[in-house]
Protein backbone atom coordinates (compact mmCIF):
# COMPACT_ATOMS: atom_id res chain seq x y z
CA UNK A 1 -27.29 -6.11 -13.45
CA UNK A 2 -29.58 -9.18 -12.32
CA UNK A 3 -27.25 -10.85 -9.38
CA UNK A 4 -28.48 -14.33 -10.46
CA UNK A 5 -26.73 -13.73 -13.53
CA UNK A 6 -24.01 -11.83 -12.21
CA UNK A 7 -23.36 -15.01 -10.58
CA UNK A 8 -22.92 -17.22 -13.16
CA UNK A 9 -20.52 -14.89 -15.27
CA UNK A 10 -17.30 -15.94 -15.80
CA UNK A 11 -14.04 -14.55 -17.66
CA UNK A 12 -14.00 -16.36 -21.17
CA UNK A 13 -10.22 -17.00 -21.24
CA UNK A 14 -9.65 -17.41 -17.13
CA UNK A 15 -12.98 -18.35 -15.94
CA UNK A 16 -12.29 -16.44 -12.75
CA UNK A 17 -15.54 -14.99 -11.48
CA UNK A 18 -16.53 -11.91 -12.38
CA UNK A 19 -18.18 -9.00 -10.82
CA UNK A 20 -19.20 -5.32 -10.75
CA UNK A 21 -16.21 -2.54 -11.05
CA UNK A 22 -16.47 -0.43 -8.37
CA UNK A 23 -16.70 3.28 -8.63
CA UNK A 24 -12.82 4.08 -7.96
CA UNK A 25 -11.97 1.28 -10.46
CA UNK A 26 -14.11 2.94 -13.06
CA UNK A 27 -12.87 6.34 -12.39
CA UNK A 28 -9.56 4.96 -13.20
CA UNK A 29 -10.71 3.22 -16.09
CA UNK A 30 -12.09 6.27 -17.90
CA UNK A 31 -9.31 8.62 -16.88
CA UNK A 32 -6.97 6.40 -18.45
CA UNK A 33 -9.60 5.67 -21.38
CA UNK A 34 -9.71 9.65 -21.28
CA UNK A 35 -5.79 10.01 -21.51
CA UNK A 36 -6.07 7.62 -24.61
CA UNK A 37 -3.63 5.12 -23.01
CA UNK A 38 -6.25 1.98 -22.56
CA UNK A 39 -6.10 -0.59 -25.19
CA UNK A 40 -8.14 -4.16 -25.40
CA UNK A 41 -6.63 -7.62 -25.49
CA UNK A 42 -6.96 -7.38 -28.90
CA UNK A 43 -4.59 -3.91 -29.60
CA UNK A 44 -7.15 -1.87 -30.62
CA UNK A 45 -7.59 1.20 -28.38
CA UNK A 46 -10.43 2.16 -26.06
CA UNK A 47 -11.80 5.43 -27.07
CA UNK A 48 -15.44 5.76 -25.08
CA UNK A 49 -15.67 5.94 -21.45
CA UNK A 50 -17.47 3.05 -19.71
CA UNK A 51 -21.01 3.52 -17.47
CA UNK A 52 -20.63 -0.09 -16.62
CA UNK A 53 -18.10 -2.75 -16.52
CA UNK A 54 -17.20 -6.39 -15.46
CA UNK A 55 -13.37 -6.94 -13.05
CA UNK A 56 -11.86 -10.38 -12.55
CA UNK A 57 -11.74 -11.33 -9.01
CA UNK A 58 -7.83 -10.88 -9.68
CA UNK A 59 -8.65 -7.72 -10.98
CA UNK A 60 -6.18 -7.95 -14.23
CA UNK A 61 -9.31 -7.93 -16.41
CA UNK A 62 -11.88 -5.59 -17.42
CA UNK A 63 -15.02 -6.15 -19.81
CA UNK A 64 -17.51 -3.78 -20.40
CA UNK A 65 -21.02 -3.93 -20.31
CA UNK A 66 -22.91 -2.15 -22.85
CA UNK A 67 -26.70 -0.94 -22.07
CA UNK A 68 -27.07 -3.80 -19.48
CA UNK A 69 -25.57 -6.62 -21.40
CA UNK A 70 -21.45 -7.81 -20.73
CA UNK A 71 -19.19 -7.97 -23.58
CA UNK A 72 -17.09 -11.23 -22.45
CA UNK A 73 -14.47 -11.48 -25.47
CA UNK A 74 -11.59 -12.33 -24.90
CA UNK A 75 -10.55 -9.63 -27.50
CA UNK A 76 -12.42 -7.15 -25.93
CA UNK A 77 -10.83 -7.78 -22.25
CA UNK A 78 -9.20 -4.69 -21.23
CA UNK A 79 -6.31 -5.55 -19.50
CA UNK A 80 -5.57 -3.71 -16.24
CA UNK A 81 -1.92 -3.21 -15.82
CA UNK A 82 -1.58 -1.26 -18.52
CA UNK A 83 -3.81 1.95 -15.67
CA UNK A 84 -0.94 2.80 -13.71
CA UNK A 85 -3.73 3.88 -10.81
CA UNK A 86 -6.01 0.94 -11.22
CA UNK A 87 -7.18 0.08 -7.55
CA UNK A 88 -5.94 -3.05 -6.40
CA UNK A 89 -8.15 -5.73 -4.58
């Protein structure tokens, strides 16, 4: 992702900065999303694992980002506590 624009990416509901999940974040993102235990903001479940993906600085919300481009709706935040191994900061 283009760090210029990585830079200017906010969360759309806490406008805490975001930036890139790291690799252990992401492996317990899709074991989780594997398990079938993740669910977005919005209640719907997660079902596909994630190449890419967007953390808080707080690190309570995920977003994905989908062939290069960041999915930042609030409905389609994926909300951390709910991975009981999710790295912390």
């Amino acid at each position: 992702m283009d760090r210029k624009l990585l830079d200017l990416l906010v969360s759309p509901d806490t406008r805490q900065p975001l930036s890139l999940l790291d690799g252990k974040g992401l492996e317990a993102l899709n074991k989780a999303i594997s398990a079938g235990t993740v669910t977005k903001a919005d209640g719907n479940p997660l079902a596909q694992p994630l190449r890419e993906a967007l953390v808080t600085r707080d690190r309570k919300q995920v977003f994905r980002v989908d062939d290069g481009i960041p999915v930042l709706l609030a409905e389609e935040a994926v909300p951390t506590t709910q991975i009981a191994d999710f790295p912390a900061a």
